[in-house]
N, C-alpha and C. Protein backbone atom coordinates (compact mmCIF):
# COMPACT_ATOMS: atom_id res chain seq x y z
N UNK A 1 222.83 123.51 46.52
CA UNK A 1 222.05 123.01 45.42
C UNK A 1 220.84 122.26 45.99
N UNK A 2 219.72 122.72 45.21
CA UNK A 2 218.50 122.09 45.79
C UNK A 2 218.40 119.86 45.60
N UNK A 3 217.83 119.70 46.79
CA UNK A 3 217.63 117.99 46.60
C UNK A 3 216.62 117.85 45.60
N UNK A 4 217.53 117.04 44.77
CA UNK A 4 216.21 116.74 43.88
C UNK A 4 215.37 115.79 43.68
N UNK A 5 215.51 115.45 44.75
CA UNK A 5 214.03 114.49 45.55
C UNK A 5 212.67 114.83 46.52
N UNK A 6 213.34 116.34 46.61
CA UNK A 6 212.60 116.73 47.16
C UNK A 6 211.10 117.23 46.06
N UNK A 7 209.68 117.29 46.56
CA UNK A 7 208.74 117.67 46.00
C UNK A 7 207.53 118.48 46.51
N UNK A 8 207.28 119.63 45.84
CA UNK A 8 206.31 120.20 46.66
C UNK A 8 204.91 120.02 46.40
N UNK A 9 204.39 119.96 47.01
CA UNK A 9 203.08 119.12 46.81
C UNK A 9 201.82 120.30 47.31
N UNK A 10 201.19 121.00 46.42
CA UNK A 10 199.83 121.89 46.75
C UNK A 10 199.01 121.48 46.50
N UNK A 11 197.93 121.80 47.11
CA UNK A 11 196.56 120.85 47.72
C UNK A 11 195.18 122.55 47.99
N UNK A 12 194.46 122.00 46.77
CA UNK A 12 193.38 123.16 47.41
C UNK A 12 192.09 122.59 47.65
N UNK A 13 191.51 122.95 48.50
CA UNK A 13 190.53 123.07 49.20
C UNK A 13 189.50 123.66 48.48
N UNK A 14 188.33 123.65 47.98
CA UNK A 14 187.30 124.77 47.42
C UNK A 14 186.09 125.01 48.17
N UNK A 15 186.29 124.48 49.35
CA UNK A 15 185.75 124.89 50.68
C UNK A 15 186.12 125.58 51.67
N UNK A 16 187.57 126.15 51.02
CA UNK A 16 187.95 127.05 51.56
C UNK A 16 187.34 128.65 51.85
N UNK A 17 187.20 129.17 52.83
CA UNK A 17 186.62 130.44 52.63
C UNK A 17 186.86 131.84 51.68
N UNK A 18 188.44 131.54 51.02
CA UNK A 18 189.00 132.00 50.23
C UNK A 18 188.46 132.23 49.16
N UNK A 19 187.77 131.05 48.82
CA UNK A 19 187.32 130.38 47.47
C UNK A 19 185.25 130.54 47.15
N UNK A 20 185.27 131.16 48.78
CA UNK A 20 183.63 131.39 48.94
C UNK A 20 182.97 132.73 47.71
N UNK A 21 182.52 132.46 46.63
CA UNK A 21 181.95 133.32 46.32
C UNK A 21 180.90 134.03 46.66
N UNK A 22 179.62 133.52 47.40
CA UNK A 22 178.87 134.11 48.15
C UNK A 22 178.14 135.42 48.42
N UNK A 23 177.53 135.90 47.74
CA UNK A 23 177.23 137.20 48.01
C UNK A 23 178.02 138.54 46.98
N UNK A 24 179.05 137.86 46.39
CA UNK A 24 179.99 138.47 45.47
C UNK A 24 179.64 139.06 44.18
N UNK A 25 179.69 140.08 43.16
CA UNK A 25 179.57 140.04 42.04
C UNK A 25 180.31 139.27 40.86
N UNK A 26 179.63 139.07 40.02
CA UNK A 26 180.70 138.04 39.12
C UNK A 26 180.28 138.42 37.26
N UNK A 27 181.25 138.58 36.77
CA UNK A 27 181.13 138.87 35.74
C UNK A 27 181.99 138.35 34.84
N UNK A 28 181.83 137.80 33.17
CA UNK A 28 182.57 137.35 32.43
C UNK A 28 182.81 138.17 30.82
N UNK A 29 184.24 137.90 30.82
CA UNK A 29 184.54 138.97 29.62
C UNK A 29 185.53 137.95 28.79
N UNK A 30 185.27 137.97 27.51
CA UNK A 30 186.17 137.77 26.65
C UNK A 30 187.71 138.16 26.56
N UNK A 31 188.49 137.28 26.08
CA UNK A 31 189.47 137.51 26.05
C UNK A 31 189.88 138.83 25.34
N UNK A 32 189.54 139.72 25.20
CA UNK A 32 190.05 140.40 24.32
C UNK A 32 191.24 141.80 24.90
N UNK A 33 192.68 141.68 24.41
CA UNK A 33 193.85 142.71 25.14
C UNK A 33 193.76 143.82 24.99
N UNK A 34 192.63 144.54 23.83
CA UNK A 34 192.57 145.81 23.27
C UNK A 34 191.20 146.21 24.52
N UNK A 35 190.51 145.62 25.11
CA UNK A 35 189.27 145.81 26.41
C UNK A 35 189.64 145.95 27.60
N UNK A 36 191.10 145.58 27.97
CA UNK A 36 191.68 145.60 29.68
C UNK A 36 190.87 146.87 30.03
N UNK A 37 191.25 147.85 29.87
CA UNK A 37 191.07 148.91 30.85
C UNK A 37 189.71 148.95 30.46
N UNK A 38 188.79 148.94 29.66
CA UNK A 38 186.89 149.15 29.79
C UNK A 38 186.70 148.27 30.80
N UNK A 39 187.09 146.51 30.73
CA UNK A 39 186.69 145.54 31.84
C UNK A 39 186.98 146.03 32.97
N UNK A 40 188.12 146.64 33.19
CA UNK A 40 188.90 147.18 34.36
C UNK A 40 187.65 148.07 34.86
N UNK A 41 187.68 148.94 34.19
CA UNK A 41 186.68 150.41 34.79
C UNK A 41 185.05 149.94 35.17
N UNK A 42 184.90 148.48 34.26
CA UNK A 42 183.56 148.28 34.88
C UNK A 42 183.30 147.70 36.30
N UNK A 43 184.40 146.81 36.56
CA UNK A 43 184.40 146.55 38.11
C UNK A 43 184.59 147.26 38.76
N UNK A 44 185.64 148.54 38.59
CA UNK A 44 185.72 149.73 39.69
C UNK A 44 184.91 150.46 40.00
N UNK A 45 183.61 150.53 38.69
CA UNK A 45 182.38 151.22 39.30
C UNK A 45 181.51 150.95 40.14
N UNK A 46 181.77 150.03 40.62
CA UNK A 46 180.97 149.39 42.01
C UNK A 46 181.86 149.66 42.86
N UNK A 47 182.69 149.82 43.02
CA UNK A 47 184.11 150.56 44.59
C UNK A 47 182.94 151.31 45.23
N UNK A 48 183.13 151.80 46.45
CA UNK A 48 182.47 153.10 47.11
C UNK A 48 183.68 154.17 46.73
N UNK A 49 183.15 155.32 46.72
CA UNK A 49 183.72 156.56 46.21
C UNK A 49 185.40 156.69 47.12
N UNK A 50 185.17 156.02 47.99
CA UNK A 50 186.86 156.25 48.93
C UNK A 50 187.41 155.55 48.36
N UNK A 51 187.25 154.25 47.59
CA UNK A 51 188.19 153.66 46.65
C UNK A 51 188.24 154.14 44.78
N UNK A 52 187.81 154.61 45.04
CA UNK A 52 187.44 155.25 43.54
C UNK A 52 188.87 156.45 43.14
N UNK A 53 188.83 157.50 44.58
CA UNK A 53 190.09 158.86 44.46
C UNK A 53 191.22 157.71 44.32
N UNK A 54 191.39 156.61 44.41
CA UNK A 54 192.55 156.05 44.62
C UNK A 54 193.01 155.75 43.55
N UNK A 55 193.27 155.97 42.58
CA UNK A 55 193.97 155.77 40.88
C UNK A 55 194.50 154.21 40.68
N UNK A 56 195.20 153.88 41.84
CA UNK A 56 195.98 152.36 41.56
C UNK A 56 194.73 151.40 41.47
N UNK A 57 193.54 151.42 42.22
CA UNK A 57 192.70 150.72 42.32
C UNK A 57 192.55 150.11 40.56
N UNK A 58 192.24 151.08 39.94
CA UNK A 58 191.73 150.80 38.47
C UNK A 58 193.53 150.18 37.84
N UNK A 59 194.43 150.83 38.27
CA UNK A 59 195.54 150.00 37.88
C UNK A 59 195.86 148.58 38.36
N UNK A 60 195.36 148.02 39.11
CA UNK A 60 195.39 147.25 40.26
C UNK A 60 194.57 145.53 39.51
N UNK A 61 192.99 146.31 39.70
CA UNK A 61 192.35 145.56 38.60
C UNK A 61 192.81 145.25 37.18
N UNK A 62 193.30 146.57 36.41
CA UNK A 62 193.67 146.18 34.88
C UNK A 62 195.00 144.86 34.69
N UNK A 63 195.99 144.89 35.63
CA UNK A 63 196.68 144.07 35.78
C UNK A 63 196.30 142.58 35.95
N UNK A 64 195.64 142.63 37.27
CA UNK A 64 194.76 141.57 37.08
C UNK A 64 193.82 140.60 35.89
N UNK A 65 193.39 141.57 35.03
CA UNK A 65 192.26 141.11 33.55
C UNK A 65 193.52 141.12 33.40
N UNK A 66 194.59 142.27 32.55
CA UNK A 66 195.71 141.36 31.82
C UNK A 66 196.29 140.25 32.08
N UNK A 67 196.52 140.01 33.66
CA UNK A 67 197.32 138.44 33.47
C UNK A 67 196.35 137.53 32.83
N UNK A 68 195.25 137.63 33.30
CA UNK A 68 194.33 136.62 33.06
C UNK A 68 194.18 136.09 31.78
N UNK A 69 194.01 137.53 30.88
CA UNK A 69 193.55 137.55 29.43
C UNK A 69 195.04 137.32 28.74
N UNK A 70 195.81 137.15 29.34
CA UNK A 70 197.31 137.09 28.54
C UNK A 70 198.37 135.68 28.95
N UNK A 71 197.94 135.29 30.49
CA UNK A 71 198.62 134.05 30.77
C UNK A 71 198.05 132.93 30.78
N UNK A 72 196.93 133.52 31.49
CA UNK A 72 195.58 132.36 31.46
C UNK A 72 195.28 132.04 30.24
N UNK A 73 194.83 132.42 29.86
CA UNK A 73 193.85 132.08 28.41
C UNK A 73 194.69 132.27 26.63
N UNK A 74 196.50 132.84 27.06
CA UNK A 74 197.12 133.06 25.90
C UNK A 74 196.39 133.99 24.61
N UNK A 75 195.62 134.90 25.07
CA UNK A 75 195.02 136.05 24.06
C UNK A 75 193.70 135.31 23.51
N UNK A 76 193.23 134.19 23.65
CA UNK A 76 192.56 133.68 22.65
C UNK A 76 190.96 134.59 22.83
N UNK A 77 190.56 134.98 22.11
CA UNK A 77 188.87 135.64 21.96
C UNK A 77 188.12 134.69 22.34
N UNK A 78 187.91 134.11 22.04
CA UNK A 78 186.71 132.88 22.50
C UNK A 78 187.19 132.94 24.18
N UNK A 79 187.94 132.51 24.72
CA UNK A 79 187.80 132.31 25.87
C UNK A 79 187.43 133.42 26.81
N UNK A 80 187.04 133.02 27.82
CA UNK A 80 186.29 134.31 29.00
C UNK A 80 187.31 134.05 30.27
N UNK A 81 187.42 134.77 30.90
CA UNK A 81 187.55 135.17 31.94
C UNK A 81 186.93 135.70 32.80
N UNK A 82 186.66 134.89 34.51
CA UNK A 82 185.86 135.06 35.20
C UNK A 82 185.88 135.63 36.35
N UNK A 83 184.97 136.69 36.46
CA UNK A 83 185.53 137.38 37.98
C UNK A 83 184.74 137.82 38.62
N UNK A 84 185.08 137.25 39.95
CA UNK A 84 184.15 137.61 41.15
C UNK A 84 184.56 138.46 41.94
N UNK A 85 184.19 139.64 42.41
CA UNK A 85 184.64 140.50 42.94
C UNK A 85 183.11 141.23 44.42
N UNK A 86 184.27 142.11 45.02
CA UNK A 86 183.33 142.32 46.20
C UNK A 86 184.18 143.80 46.79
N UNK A 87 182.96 144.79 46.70
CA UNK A 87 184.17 146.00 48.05
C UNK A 87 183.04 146.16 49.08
N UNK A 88 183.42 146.52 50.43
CA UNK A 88 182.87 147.37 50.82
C UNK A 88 183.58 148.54 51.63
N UNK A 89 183.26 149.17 52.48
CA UNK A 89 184.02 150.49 52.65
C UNK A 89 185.54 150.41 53.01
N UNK A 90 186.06 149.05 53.52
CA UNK A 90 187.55 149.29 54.07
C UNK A 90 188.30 148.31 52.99
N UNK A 91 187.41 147.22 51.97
CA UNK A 91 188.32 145.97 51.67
C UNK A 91 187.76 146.02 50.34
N UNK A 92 188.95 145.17 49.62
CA UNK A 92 188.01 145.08 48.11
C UNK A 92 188.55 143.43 47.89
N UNK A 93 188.10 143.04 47.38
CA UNK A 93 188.27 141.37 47.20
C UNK A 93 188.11 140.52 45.93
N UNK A 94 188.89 139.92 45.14
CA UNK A 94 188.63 139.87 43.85
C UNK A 94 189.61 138.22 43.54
């Protein structure tokens, strides 16, 4: 049984390089659950074409807008969701 004195304690940094947007594209979309896959397909159109044959890619992203638009923000329309994203030929970053 876990101590229950014990506490975990996370700590972020936004100087982290993780957290560097820099050079990135960034785009904001409304909450809306009936748009996942259009938002989805608009970031994948910037992939280079070797990530493009890859089908999960666009599944990959849509997951992503759904948590966002569904855990984050609880469905609400008014709210946006923000995303910075980046590929180039070997990495995609989001």
């Amino acid at each position: 049984m876990p101590d229950e004195d014990v506490k975990l304690i996370l700590s972020l940094d936004d100087n982290h390089e993780f957290f560097n947007t820099q050079g990135m594209y960034y785009k904001e979309f409304p909450s809306l659950f009936n748009q996942i896959r259009a938002f989805a397909l608009f970031i994948v159109q910037k992939a280079p074409e070797s990530f493009k044959e890859i089908n999960l890619l666009e599944q990959q992203v849509s997951e992503l807008v759904k948590n966002a638009i569904k855990h984050g923000n609880k469905c609400v329309p008014s709210k946006k969701i923000k995303v910075w994203y980046e590929f180039n030929e070997t990495t995609y970053r989001t």
